[in-house]
N, C-alpha and C. Protein backbone atom coordinates (compact mmCIF):
# COMPACT_ATOMS: atom_id res chain seq x y z
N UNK A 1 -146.95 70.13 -65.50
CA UNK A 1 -146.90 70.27 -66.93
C UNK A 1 -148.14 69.64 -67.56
N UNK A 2 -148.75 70.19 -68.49
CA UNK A 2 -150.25 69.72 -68.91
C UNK A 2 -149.58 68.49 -70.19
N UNK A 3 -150.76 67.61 -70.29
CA UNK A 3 -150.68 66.86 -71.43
C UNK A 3 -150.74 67.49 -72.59
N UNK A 4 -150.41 66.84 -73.81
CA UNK A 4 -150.65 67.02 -75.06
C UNK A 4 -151.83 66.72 -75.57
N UNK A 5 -152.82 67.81 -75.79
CA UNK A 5 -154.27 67.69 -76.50
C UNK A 5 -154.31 67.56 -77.78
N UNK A 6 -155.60 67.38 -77.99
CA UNK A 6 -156.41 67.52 -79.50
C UNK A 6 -157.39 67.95 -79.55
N UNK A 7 -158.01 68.24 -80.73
CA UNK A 7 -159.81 68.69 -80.82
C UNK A 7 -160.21 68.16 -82.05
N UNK A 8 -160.96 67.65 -81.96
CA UNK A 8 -161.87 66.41 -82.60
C UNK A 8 -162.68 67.89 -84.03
N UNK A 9 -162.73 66.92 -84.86
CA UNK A 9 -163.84 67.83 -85.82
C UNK A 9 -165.16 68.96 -85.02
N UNK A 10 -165.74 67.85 -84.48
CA UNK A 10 -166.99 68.90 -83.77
C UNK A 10 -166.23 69.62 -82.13
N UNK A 11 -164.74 70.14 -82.08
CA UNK A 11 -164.37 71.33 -81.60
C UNK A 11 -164.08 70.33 -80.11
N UNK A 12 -164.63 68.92 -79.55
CA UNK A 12 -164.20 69.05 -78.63
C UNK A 12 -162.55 68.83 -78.12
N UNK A 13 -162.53 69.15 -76.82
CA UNK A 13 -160.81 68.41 -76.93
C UNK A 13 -160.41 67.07 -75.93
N UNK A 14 -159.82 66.53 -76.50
CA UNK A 14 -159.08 65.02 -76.29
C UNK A 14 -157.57 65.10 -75.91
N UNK A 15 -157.59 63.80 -75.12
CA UNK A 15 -156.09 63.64 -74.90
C UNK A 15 -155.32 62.13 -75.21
N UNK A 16 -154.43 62.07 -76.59
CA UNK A 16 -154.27 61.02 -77.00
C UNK A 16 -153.27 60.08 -76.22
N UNK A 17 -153.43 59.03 -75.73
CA UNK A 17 -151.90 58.25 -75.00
C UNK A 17 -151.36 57.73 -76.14
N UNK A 18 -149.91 57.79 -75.87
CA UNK A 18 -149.25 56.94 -76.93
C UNK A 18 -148.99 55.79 -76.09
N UNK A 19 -148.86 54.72 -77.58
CA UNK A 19 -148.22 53.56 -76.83
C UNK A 19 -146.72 53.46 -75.99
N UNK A 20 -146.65 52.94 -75.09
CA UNK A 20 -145.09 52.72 -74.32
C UNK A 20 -144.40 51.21 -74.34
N UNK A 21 -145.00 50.17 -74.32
CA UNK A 21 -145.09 49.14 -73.88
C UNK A 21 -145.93 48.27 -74.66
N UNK A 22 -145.25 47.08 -75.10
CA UNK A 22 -146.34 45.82 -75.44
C UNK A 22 -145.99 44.88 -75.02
N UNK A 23 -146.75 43.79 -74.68
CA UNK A 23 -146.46 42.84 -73.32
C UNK A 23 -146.48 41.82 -74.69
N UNK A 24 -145.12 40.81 -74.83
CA UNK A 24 -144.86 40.03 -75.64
C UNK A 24 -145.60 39.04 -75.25
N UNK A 25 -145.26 38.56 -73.87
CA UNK A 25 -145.91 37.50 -73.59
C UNK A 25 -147.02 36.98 -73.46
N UNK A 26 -147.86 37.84 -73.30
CA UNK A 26 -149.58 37.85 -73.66
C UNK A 26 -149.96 38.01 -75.04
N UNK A 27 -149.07 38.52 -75.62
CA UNK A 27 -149.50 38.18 -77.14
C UNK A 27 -149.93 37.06 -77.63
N UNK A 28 -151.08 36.84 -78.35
CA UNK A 28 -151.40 35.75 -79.63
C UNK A 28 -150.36 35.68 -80.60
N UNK A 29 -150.54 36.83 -80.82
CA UNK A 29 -149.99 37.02 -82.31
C UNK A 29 -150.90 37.27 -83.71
N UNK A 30 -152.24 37.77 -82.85
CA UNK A 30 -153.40 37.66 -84.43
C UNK A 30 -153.26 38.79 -85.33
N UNK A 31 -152.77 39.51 -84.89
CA UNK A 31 -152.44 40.98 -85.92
C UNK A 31 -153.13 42.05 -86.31
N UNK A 32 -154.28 41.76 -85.07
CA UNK A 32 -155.48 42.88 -85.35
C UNK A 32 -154.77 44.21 -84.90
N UNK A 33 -153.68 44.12 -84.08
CA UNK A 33 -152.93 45.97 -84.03
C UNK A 33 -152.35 46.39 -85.50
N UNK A 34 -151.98 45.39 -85.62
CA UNK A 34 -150.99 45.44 -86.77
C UNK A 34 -152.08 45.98 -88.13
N UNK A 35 -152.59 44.74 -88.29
CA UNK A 35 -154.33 45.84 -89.18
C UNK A 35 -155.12 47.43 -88.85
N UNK A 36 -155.02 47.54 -87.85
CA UNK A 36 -155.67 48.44 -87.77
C UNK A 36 -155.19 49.97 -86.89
N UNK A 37 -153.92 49.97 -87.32
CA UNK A 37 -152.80 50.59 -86.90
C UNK A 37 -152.72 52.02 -88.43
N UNK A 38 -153.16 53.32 -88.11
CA UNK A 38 -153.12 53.40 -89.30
C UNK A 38 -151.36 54.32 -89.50
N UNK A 39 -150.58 53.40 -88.64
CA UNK A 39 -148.95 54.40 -89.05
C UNK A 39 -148.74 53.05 -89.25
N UNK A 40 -147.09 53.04 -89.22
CA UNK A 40 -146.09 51.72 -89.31
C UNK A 40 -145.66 51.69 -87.85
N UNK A 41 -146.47 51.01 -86.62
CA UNK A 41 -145.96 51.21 -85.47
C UNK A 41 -145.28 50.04 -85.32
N UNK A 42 -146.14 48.43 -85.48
CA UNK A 42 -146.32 47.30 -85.18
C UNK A 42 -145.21 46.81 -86.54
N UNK A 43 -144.82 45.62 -85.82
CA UNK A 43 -144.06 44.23 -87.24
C UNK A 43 -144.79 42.90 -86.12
N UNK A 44 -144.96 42.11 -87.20
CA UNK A 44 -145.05 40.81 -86.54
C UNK A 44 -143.52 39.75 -86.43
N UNK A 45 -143.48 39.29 -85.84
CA UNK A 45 -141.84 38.59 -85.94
C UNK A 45 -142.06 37.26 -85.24
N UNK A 46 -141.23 36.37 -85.42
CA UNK A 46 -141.26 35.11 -84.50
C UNK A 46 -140.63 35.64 -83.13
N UNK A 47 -141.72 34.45 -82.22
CA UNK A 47 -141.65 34.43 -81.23
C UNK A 47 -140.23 34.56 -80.61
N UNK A 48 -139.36 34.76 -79.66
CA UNK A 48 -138.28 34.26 -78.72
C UNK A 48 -139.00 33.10 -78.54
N UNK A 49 -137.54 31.92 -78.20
CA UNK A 49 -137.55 30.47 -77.90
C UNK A 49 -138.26 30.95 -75.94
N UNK A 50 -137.34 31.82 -75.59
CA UNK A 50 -137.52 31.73 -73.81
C UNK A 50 -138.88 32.82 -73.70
N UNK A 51 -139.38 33.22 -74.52
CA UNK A 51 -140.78 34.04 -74.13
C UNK A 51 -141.88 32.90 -73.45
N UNK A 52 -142.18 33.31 -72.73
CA UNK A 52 -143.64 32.86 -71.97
C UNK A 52 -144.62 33.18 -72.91
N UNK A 53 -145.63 32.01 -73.58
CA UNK A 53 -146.71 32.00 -74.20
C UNK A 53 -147.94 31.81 -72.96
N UNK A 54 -148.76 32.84 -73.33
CA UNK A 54 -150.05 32.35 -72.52
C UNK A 54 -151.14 31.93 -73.45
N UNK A 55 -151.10 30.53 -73.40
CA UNK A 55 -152.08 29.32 -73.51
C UNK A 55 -153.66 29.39 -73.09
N UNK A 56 -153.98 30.32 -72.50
CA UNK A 56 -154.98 30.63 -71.73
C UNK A 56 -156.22 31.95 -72.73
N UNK A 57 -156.39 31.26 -74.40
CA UNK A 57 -157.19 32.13 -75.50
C UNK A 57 -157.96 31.26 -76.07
N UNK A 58 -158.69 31.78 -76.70
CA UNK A 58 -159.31 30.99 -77.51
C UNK A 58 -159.27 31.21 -78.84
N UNK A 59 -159.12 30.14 -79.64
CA UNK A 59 -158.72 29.47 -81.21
C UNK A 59 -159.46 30.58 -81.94
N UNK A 60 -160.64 30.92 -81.65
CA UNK A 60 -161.05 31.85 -82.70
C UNK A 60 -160.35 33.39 -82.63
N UNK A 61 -159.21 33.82 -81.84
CA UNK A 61 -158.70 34.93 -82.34
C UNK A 61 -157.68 35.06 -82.87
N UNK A 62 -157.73 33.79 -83.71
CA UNK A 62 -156.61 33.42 -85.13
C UNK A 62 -157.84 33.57 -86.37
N UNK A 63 -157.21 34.28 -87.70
CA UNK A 63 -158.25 34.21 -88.78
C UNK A 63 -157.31 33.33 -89.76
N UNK A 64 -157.28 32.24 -90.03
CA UNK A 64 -156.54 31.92 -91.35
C UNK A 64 -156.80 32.33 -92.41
N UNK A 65 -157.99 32.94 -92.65
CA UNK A 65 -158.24 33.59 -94.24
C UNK A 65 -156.95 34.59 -94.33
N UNK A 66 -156.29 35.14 -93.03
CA UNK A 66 -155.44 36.63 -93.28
C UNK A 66 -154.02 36.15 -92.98
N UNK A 67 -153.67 34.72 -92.96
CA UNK A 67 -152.77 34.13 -92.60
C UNK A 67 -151.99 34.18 -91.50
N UNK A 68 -152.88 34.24 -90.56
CA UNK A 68 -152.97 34.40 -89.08
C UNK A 68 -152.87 32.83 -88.88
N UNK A 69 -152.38 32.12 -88.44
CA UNK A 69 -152.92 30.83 -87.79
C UNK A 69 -152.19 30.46 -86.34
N UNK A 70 -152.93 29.47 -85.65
CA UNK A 70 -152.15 28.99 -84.31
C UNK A 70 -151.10 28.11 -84.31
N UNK A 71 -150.67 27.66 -85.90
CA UNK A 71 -149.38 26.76 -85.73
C UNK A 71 -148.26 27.81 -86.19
N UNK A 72 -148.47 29.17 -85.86
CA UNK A 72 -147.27 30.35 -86.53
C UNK A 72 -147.14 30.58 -85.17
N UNK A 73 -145.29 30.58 -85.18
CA UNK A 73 -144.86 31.24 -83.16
C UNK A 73 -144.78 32.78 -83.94
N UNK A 74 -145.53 33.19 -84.03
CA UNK A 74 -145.57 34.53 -84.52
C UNK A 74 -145.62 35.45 -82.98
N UNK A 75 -145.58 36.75 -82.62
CA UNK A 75 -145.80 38.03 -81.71
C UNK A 75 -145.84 39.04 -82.98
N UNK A 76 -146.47 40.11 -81.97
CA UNK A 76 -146.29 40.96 -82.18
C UNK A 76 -145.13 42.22 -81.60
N UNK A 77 -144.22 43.42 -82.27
CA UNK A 77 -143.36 43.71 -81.82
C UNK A 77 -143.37 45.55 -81.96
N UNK A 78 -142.73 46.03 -81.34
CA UNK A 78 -143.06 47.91 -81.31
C UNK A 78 -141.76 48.12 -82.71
N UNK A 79 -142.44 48.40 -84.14
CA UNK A 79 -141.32 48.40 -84.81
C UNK A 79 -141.00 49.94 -84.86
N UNK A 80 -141.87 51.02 -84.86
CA UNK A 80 -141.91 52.52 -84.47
C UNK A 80 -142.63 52.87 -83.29
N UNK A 81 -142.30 53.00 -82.30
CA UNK A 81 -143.60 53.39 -81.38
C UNK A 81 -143.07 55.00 -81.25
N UNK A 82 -142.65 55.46 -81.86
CA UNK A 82 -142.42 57.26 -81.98
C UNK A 82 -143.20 57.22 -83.04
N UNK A 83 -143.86 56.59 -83.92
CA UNK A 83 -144.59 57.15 -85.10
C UNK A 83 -146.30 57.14 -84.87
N UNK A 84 -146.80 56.51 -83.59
CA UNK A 84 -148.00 56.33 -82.66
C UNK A 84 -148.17 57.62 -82.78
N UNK A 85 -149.49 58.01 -83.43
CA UNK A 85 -150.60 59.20 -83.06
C UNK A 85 -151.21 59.41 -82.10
N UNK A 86 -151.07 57.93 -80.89
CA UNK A 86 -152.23 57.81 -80.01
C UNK A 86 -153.80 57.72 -79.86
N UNK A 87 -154.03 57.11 -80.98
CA UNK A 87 -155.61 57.07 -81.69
C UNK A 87 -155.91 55.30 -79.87
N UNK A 88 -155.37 54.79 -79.93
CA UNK A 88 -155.25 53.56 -79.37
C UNK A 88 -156.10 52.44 -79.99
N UNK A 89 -155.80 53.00 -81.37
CA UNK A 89 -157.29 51.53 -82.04
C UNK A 89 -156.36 50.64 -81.92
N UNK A 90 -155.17 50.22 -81.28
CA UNK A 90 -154.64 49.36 -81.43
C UNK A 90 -155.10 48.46 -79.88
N UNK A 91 -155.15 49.48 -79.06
CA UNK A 91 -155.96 48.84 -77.31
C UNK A 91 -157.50 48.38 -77.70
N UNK A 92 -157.80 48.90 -78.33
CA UNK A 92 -159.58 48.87 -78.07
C UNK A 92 -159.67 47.18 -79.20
N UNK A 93 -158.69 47.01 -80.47
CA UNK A 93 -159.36 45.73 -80.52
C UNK A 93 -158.38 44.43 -80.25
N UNK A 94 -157.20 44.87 -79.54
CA UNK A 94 -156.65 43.31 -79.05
C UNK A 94 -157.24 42.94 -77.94
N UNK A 95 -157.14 41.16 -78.47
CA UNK A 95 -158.31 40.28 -77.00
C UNK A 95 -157.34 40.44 -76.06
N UNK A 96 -156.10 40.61 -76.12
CA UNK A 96 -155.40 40.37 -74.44
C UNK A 96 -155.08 41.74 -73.61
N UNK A 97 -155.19 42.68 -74.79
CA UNK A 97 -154.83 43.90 -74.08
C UNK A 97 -153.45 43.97 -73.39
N UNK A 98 -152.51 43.57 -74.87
CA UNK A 98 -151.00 43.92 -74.59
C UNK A 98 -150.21 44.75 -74.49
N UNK A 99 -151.19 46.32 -75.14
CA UNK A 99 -150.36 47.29 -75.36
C UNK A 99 -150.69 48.16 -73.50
N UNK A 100 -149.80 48.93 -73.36
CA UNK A 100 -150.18 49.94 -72.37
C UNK A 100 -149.76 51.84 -72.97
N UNK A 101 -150.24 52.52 -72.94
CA UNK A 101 -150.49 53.56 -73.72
C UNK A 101 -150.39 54.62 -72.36
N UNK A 102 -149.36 55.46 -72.58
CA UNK A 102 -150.00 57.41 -71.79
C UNK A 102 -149.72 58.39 -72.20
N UNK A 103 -150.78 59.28 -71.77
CA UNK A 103 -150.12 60.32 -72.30
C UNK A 103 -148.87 60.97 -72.40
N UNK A 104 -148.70 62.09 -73.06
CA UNK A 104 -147.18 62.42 -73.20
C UNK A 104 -147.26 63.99 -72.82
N UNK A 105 -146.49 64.78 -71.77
CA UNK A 105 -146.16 65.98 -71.47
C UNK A 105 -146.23 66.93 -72.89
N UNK A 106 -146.74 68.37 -73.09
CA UNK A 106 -146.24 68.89 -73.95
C UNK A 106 -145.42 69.73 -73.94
């Protein structure tokens, strides 16, 4: 069964993955999916008490100007992932690379 395509303005064609999966536990929590998400896929929510935090980032991929900070047990969470276009600007700018994305049969 072939994937589900697209064709870009200048005619070529593409194949979008949707998201499936976001790995809680590698989350920060900085909200750059969540920004630059252009559906309602993402919510930010507090952490679970028993989630595994990985400790292993660095401080600058919190912005407090956007009220992002490292003393919030914030994640990120799939609040629609049926409403994903599959653009994946949500893979290309998180630092941990939590989401996992495939294509979808048409």
């Amino acid at each position: 069964m072939a994937n589900i395509t697209g064709v870009t303005q200048g005619g070529e064609e593409w194949t979008p993955a949707f998201i499936t999966d976001l790995n809680q536990a590698n989350c920060i929590g900085c909200g750059r999916c969540f920004k630059v998400c252009p559906r309602d896929v993402f919510d930010l929510v507090e952490r679970e008490d028993d989630a595994e935090i990985d400790d292993d980032y660095d401080d600058d991929y919190y912005d407090d100007e956007d009220g992002f900070s490292d003393d919030t047990a914030m994640v990120m969470t799939l609040k629609n992932a049926m409403d994903c276009i599959g653009c994946e600007a949500c893979y290309r700018v998180c630092p941990k690379k939590c989401m996992r994305h495939l294509p979808k049969a048409a």
